[in-house]
PDB file of N, CA and C in Angstrom:
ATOM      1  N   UNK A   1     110.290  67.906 107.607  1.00  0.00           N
ATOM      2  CA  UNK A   1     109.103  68.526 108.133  1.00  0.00           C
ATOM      3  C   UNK A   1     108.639  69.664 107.233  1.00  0.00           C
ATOM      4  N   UNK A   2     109.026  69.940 106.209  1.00  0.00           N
ATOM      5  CA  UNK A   2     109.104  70.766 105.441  1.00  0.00           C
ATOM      6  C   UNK A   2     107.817  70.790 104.446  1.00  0.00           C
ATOM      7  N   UNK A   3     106.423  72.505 104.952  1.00  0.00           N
ATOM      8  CA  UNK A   3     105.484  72.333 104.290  1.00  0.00           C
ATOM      9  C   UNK A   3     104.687  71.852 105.518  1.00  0.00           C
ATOM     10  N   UNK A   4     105.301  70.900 106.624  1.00  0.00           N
ATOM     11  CA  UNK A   4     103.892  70.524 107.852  1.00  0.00           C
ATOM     12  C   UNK A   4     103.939  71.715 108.757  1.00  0.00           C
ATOM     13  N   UNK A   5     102.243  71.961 108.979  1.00  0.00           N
ATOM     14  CA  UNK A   5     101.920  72.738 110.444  1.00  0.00           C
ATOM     15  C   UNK A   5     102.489  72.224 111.884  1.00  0.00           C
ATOM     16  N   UNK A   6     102.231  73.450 111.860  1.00  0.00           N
ATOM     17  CA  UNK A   6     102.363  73.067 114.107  1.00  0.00           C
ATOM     18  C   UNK A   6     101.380  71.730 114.280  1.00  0.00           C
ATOM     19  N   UNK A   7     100.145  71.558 114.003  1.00  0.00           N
ATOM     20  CA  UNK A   7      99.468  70.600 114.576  1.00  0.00           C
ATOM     21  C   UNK A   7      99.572  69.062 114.205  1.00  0.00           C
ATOM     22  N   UNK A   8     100.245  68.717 112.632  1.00  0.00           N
ATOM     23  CA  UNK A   8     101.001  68.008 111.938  1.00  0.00           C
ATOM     24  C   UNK A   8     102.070  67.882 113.249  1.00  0.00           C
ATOM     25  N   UNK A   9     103.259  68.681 113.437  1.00  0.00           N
ATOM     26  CA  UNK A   9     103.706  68.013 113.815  1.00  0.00           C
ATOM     27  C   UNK A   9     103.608  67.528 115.137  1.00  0.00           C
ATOM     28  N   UNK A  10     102.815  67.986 116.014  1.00  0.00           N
ATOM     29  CA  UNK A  10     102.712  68.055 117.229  1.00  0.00           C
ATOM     30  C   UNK A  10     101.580  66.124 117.372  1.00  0.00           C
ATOM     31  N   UNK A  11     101.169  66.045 116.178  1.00  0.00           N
ATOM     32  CA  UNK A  11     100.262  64.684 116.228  1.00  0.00           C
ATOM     33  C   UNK A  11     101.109  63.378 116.275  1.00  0.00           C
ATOM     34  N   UNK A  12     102.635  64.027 115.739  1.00  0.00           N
ATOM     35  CA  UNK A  12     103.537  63.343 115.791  1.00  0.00           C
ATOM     36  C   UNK A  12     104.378  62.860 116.856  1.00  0.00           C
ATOM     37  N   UNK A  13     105.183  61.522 117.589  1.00  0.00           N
ATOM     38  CA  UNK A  13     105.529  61.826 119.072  1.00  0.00           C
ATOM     39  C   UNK A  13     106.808  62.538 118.788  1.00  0.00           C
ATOM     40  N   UNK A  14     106.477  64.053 120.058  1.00  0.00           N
ATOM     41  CA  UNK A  14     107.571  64.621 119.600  1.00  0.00           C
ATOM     42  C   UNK A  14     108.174  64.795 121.429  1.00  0.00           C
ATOM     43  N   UNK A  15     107.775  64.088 122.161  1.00  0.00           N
ATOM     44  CA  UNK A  15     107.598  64.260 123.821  1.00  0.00           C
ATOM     45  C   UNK A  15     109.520  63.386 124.311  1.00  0.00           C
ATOM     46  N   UNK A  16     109.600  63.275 123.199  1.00  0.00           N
ATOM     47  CA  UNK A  16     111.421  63.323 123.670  1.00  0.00           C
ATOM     48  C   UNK A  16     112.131  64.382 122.776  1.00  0.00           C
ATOM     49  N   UNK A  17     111.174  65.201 121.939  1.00  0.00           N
ATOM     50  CA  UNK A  17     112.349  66.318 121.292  1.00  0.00           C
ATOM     51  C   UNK A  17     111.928  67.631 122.076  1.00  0.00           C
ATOM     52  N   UNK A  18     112.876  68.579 122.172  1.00  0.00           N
ATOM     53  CA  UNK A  18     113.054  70.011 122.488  1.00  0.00           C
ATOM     54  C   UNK A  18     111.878  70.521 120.969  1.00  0.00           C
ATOM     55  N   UNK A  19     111.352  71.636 120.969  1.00  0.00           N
ATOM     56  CA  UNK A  19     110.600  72.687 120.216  1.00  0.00           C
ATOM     57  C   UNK A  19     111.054  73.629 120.023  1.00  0.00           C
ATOM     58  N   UNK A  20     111.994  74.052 118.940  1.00  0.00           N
ATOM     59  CA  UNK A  20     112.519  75.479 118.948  1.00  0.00           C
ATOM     60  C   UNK A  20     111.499  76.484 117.674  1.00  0.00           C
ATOM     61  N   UNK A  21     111.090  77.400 118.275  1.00  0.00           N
ATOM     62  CA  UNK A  21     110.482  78.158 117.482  1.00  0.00           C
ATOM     63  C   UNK A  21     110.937  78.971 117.348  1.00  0.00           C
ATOM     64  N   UNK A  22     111.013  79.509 115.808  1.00  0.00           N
ATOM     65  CA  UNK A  22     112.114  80.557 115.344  1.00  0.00           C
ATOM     66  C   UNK A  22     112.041  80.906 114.008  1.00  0.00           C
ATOM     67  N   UNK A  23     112.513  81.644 113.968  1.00  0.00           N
ATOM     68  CA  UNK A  23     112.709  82.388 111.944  1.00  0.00           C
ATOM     69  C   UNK A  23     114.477  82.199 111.580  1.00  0.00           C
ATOM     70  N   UNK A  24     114.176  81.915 110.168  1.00  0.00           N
ATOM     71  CA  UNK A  24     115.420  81.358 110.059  1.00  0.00           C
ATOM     72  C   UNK A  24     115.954  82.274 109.772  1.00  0.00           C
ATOM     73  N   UNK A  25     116.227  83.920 109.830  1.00  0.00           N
ATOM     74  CA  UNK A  25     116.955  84.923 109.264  1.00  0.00           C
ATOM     75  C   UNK A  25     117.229  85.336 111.026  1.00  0.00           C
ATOM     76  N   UNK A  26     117.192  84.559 112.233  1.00  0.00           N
ATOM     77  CA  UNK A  26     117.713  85.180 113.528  1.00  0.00           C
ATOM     78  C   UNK A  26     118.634  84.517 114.128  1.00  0.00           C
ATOM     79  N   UNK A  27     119.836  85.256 113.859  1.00  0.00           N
ATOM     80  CA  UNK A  27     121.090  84.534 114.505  1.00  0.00           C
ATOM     81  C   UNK A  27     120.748  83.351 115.985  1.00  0.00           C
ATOM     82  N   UNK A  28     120.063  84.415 116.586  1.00  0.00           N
ATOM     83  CA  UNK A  28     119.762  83.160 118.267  1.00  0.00           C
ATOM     84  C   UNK A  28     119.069  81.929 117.903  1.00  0.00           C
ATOM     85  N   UNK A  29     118.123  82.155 117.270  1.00  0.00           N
ATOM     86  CA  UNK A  29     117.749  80.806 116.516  1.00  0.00           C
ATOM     87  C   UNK A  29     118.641  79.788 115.601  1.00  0.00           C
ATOM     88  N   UNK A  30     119.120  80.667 114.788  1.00  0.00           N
ATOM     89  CA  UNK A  30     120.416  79.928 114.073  1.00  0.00           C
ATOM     90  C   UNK A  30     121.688  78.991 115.199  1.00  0.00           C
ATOM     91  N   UNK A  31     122.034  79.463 116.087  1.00  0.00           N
ATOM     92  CA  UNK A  31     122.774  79.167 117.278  1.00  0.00           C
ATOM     93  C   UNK A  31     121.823  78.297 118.009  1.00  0.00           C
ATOM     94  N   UNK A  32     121.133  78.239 117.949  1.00  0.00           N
ATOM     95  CA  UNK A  32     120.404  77.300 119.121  1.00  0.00           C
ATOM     96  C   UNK A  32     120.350  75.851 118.667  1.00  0.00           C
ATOM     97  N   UNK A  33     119.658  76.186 117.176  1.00  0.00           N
ATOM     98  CA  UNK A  33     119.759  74.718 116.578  1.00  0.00           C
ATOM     99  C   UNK A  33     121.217  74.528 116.162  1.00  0.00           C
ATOM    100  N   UNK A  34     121.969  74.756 115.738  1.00  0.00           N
ATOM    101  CA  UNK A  34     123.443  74.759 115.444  1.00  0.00           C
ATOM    102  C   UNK A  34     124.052  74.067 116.795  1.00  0.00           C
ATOM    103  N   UNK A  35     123.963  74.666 118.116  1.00  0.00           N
ATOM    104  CA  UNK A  35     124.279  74.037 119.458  1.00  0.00           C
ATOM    105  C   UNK A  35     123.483  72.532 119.769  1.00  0.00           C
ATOM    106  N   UNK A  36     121.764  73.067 119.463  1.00  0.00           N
ATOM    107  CA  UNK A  36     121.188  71.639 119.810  1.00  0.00           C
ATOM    108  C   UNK A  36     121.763  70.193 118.948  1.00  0.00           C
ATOM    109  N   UNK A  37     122.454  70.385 117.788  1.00  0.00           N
ATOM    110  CA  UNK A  37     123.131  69.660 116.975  1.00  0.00           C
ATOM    111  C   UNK A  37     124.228  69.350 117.058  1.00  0.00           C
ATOM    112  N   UNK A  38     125.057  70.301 117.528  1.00  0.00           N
ATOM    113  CA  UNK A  38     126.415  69.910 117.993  1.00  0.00           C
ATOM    114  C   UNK A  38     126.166  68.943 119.214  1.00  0.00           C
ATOM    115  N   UNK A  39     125.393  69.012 119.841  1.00  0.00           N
ATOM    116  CA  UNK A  39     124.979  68.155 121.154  1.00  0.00           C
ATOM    117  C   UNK A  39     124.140  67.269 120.992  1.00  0.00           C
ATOM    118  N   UNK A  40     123.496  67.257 120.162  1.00  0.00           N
ATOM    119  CA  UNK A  40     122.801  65.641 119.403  1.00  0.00           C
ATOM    120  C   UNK A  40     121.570  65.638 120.486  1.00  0.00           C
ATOM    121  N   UNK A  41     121.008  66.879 120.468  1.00  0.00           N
ATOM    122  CA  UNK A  41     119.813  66.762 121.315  1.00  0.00           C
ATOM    123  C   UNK A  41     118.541  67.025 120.449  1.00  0.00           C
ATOM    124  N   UNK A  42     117.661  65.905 120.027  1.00  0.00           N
ATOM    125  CA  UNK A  42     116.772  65.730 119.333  1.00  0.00           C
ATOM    126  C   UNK A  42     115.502  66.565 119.372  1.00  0.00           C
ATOM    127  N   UNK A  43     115.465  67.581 118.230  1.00  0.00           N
ATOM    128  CA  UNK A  43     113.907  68.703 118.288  1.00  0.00           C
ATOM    129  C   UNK A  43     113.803  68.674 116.983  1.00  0.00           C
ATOM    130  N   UNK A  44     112.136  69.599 117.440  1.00  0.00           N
ATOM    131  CA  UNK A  44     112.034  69.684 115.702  1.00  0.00           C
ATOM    132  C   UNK A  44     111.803  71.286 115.798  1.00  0.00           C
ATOM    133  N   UNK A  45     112.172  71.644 114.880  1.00  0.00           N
ATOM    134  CA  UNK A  45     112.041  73.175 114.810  1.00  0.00           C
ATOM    135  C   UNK A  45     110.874  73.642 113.945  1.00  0.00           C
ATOM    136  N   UNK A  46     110.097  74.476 114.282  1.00  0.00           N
ATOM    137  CA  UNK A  46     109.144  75.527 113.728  1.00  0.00           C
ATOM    138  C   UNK A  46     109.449  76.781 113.359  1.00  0.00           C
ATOM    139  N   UNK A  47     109.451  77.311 111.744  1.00  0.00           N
ATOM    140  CA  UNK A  47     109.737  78.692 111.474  1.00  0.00           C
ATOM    141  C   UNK A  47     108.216  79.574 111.753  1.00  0.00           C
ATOM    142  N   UNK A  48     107.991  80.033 112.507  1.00  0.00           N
ATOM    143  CA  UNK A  48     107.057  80.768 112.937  1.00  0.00           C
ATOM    144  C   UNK A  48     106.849  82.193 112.197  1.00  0.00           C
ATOM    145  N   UNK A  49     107.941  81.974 110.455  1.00  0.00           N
ATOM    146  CA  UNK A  49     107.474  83.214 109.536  1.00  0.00           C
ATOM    147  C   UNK A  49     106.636  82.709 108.839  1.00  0.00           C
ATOM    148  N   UNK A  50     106.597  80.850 108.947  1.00  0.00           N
ATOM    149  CA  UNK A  50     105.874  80.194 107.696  1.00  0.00           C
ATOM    150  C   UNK A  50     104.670  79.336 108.276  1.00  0.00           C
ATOM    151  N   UNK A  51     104.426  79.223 109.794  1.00  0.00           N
ATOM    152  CA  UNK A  51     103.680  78.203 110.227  1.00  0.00           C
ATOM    153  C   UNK A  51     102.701  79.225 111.529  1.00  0.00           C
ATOM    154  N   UNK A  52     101.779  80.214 110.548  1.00  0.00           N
ATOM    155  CA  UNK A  52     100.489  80.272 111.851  1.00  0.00           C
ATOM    156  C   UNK A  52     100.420  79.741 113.185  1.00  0.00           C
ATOM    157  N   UNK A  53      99.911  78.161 113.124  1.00  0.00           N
ATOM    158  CA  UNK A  53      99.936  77.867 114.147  1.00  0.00           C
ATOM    159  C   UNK A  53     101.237  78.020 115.428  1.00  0.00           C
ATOM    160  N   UNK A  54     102.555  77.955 114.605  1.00  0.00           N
ATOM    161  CA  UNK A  54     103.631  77.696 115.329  1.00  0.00           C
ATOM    162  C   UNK A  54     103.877  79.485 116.049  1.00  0.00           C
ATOM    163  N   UNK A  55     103.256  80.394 114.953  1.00  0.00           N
ATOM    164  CA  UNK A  55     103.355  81.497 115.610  1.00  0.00           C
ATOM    165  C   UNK A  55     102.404  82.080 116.860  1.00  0.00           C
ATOM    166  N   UNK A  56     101.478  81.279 116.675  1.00  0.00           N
ATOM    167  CA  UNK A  56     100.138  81.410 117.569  1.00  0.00           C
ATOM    168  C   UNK A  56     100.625  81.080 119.140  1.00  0.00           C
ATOM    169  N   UNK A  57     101.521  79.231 119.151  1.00  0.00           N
ATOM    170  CA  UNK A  57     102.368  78.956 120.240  1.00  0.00           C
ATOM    171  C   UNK A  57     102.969  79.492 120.511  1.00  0.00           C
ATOM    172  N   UNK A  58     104.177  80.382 119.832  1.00  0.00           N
ATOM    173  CA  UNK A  58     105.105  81.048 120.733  1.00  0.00           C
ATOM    174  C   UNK A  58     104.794  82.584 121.031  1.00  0.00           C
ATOM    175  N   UNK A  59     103.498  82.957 120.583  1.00  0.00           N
ATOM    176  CA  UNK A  59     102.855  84.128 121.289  1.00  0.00           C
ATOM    177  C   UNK A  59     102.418  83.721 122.350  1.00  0.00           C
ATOM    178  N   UNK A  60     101.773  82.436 122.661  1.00  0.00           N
ATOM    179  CA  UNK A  60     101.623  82.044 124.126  1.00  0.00           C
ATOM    180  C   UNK A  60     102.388  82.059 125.137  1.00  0.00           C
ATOM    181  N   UNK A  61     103.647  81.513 124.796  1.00  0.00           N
ATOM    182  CA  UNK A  61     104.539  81.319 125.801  1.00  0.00           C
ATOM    183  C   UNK A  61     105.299  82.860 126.019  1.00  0.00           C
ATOM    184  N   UNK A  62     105.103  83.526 125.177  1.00  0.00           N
ATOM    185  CA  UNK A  62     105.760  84.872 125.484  1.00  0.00           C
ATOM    186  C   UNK A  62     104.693  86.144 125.831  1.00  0.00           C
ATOM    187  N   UNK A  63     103.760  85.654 126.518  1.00  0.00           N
ATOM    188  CA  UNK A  63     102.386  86.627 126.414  1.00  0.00           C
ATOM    189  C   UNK A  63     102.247  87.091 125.651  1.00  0.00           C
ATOM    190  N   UNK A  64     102.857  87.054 124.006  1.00  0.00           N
ATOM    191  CA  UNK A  64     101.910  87.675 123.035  1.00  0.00           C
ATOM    192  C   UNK A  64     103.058  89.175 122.534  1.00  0.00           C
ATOM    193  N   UNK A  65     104.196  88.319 122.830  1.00  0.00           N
ATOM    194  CA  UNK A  65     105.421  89.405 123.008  1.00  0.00           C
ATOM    195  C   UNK A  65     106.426  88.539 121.699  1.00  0.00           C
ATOM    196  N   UNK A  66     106.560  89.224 120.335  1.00  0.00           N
ATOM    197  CA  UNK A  66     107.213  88.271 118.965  1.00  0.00           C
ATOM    198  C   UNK A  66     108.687  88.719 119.894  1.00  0.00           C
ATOM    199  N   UNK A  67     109.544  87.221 119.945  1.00  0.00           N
ATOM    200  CA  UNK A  67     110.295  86.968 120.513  1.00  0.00           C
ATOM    201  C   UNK A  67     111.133  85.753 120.273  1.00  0.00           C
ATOM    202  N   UNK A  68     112.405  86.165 119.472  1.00  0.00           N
ATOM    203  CA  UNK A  68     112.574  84.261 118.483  1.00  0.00           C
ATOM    204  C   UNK A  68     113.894  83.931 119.301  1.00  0.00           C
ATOM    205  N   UNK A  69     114.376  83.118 119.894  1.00  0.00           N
ATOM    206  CA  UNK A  69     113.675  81.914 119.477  1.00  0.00           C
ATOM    207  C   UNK A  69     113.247  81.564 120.725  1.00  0.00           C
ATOM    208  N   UNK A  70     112.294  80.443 121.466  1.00  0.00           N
ATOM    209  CA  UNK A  70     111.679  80.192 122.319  1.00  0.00           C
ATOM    210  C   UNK A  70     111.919  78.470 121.739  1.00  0.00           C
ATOM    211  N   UNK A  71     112.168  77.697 122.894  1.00  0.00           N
ATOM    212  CA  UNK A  71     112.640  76.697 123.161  1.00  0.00           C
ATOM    213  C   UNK A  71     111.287  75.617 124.065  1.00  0.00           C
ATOM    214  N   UNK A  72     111.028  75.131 123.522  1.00  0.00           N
ATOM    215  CA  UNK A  72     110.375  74.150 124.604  1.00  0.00           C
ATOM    216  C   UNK A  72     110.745  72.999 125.406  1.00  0.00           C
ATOM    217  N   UNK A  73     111.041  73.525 126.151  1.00  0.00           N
ATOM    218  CA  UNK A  73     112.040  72.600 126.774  1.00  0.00           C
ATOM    219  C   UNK A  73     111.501  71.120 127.725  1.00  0.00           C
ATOM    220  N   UNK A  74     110.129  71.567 127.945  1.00  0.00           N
ATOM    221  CA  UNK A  74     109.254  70.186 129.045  1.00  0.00           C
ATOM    222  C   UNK A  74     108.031  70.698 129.029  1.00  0.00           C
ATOM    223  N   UNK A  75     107.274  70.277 128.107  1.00  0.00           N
ATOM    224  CA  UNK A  75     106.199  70.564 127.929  1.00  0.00           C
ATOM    225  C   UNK A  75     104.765  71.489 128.271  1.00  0.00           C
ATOM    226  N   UNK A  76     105.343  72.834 127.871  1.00  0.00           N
ATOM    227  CA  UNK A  76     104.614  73.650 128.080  1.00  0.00           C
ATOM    228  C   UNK A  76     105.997  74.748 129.097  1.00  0.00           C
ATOM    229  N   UNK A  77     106.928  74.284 129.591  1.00  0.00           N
ATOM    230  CA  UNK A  77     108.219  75.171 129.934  1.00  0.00           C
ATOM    231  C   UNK A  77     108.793  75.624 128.936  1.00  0.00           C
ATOM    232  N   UNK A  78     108.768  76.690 129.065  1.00  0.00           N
ATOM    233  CA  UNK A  78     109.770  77.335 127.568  1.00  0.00           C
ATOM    234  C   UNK A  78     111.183  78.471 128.092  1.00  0.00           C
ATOM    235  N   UNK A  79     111.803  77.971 127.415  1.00  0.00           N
ATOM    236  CA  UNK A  79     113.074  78.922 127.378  1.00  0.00           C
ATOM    237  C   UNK A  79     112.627  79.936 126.484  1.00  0.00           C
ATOM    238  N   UNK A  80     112.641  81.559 126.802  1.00  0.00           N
ATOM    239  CA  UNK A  80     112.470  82.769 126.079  1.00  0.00           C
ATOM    240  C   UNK A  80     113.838  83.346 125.895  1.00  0.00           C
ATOM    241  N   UNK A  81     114.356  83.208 124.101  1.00  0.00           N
ATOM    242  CA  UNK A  81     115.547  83.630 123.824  1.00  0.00           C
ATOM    243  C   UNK A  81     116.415  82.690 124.099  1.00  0.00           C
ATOM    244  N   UNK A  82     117.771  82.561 123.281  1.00  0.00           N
ATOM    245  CA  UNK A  82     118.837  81.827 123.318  1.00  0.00           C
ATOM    246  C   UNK A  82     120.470  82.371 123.379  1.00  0.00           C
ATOM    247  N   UNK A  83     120.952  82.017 124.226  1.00  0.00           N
ATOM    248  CA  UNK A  83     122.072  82.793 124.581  1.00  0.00           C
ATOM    249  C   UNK A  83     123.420  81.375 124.155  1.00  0.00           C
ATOM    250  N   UNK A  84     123.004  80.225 124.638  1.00  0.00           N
ATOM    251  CA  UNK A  84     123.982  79.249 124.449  1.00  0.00           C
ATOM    252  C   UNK A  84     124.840  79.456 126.379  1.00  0.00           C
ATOM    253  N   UNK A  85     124.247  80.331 126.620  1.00  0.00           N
ATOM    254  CA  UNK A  85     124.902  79.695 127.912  1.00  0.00           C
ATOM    255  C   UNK A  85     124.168  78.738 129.104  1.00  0.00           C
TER     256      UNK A  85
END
């Protein structure tokens, strides 16, 4: 996915993967996908230092509050922050 926008990938079917939006220098993000992998649960991740649009989404889901990582968990439900528990 490397180089595609949020809207790239979103044109794509992504309605059986999780959405993790995140920067790759934040441990909770680092852990989330690290867990979603150990568990073979299929997402695609957005770095929201490199993808506008992807940052635009997870200002939505967090009212507009920079907050990494945010999880989409069912379309338009989002998990705010990752703990692994």
């Amino acid at each position: 996915m490397l180089g595609m926008g949020l809207l790239a990938v979103l044109e794509k079917d992504v309605m059986s993967h999780y959405m993790i939006f995140g920067k790759n220098d934040c441990p909770h993000t680092k852990k989330a996908r690290e867990d979603f992998l150990r568990q073979n649960k299929s997402f695609v991740y957005v770095n929201v230092d490199s993808d506008p649009q992807g940052l635009e989404k997870l200002l939505e889901y967090t009212d507009g509050k920079y907050i990494v990582p945010v999880i989409d968990v069912d379309e338009g439900n989002a998990e705010i922050g990752y703990t692994g528990d």
